[in-house]
Protein backbone atom coordinates (compact mmCIF):
# COMPACT_ATOMS: atom_id res chain seq x y z
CA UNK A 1 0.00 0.00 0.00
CA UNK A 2 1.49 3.40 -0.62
CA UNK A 3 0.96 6.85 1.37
CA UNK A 4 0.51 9.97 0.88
CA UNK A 5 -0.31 13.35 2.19
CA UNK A 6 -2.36 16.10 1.86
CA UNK A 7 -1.38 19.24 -0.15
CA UNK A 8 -4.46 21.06 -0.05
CA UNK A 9 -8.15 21.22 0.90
CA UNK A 10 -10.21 23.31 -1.50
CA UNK A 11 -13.80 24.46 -1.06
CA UNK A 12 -15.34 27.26 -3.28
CA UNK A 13 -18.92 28.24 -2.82
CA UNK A 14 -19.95 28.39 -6.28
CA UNK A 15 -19.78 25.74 -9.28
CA UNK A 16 -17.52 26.24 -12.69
CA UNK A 17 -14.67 28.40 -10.60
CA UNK A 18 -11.70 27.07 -9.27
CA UNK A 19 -11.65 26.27 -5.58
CA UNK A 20 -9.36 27.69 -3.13
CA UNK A 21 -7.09 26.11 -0.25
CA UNK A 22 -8.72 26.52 3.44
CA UNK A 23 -6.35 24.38 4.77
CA UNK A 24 -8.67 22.29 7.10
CA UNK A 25 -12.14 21.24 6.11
CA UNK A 26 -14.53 19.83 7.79
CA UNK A 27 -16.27 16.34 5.69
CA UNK A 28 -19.70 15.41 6.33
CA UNK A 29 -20.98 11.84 5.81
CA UNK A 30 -22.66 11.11 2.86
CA UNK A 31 -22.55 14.99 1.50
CA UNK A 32 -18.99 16.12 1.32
CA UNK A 33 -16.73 19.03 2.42
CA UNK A 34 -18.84 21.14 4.71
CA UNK A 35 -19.57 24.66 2.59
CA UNK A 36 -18.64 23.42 -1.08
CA UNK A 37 -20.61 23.94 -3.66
CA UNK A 38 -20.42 20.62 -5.06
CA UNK A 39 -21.49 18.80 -1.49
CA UNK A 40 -24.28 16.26 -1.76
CA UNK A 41 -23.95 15.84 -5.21
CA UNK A 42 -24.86 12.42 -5.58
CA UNK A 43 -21.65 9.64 -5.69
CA UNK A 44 -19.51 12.59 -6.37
CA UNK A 45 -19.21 14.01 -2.66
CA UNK A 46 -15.72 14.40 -2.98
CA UNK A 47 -12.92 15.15 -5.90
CA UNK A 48 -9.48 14.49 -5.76
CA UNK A 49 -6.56 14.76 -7.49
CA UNK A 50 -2.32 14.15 -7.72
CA UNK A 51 -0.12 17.05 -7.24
CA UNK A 52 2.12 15.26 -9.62
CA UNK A 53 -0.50 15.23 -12.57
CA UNK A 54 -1.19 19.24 -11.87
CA UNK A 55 2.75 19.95 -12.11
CA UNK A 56 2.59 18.06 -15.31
CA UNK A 57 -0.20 20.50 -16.61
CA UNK A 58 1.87 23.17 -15.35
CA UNK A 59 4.04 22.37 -18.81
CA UNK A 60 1.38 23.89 -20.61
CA UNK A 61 -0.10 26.39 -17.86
CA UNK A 62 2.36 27.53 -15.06
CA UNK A 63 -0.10 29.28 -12.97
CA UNK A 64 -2.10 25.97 -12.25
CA UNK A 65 -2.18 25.26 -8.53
CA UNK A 66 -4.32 23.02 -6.30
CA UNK A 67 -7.54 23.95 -6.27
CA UNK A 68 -7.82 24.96 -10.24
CA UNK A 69 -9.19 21.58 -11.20
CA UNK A 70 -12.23 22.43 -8.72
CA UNK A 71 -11.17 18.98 -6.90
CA UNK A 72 -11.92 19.50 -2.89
CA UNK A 73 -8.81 17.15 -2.16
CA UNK A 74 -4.98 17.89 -3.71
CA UNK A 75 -2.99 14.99 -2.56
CA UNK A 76 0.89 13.91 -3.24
CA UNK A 77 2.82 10.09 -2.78
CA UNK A 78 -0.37 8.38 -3.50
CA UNK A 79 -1.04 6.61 -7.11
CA UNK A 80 -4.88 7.80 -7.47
CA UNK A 81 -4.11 5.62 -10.67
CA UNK A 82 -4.19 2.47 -9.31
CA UNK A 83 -7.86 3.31 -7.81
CA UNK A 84 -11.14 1.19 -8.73
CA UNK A 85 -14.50 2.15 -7.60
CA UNK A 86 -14.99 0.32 -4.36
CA UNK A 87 -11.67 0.84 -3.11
CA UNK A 88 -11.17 3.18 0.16
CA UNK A 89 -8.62 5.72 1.06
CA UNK A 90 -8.07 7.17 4.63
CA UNK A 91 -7.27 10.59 4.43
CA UNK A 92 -7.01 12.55 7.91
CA UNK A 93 -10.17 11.66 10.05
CA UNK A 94 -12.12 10.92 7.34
CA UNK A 95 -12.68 7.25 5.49
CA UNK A 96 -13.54 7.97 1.93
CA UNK A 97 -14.93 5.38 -0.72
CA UNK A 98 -13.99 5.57 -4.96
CA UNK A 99 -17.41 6.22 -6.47
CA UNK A 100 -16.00 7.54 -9.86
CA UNK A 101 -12.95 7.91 -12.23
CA UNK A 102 -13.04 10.61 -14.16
CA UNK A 103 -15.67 12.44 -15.71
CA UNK A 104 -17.18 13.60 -19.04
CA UNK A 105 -16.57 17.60 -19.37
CA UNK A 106 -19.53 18.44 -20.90
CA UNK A 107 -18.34 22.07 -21.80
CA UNK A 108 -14.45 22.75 -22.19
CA UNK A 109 -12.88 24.81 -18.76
CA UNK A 110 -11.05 27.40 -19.40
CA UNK A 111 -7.77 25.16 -18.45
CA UNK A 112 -8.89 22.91 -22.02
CA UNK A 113 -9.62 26.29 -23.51
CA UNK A 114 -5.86 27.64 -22.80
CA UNK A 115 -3.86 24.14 -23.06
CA UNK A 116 -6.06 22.16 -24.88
CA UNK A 117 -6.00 19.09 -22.36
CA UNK A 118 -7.91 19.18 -19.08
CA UNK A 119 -6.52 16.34 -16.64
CA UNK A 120 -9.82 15.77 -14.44
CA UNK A 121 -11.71 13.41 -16.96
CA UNK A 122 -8.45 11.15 -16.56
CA UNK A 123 -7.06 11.54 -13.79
CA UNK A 124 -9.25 13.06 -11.20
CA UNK A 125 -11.33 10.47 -8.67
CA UNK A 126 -14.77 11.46 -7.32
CA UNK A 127 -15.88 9.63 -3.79
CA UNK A 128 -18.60 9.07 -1.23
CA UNK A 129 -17.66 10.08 2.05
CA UNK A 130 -18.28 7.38 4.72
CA UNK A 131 -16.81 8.52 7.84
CA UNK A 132 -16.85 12.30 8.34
CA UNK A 133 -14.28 14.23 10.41
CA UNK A 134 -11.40 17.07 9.67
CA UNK A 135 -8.89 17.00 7.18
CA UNK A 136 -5.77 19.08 7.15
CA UNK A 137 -3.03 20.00 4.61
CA UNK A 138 0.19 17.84 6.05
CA UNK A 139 -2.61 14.54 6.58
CA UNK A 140 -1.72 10.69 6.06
CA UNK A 141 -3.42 9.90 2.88
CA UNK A 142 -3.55 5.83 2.39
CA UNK A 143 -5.45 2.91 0.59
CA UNK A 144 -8.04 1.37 3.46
């Protein structure tokens, strides 16, 4: 099993805009990050995504940081790759199961507008949150 950590924890009140770090959220079982705009949507609670696969974007974009991918979780040392729906990560307090893999784009961000490539339909992962509790920037982030 490999670890990570937590880079970031983004929240944004509104949909379509990038989210911004808050360093410590607060997940709520079975609807998300508390205050997101995106909480209780569905299977999709929660986003996440590698700090690896943003510095590869950053090729293309250089002012890409966590958050710009609207995911709620930015997360290093983990392979979010290797993830299948059904499988559960530990991040912080907070027990988190893979609900999704990606996702259709059904009009282009301004990211695929600039670079032509957006890296959430690949490699972003969208899950259900099934134990609530606090998660900070610095947090163990592991396969359950």
């Amino acid at each position: 099993m490999t670890e990570g950590r937590v880079v970031a924890v983004c929240r944004s009140d509104r949909k379509g805009i990038p989210k911004d770090d808050i360093g410590t959220g607060v997940f709520i079982k079975e609807l998300g990050l508390d205050g997101d705009a995106h909480a209780g949507f569905a299977h999709r609670q929660v986003s996440l995504i590698a700090m690896e696969d943003i510095q590869v974007a950053r090729a293309k974009l250089p002012s890409l940081r966590p958050g710009s991918f609207a995911e709620n979780l930015t997360v290093e040392g983990i392979d979010l790759g290797a993830s299948k729906v059904g499988l559960r990560l530990k991040v912080g307090e907070v027990l988190l199961e893979v609900s999704q893999i990606g996702k259709e784009c059904h009009t282009k961000c301004a990211i695929y507008k600039t670079t032509g490539d957006c890296i959430m339909p690949k490699k972003g992962i969208f899950c259900r949150v099934l134990e609530g509790g606090r998660v900070s920037v610095g947090d163990k982030v592991e396969w359950s």
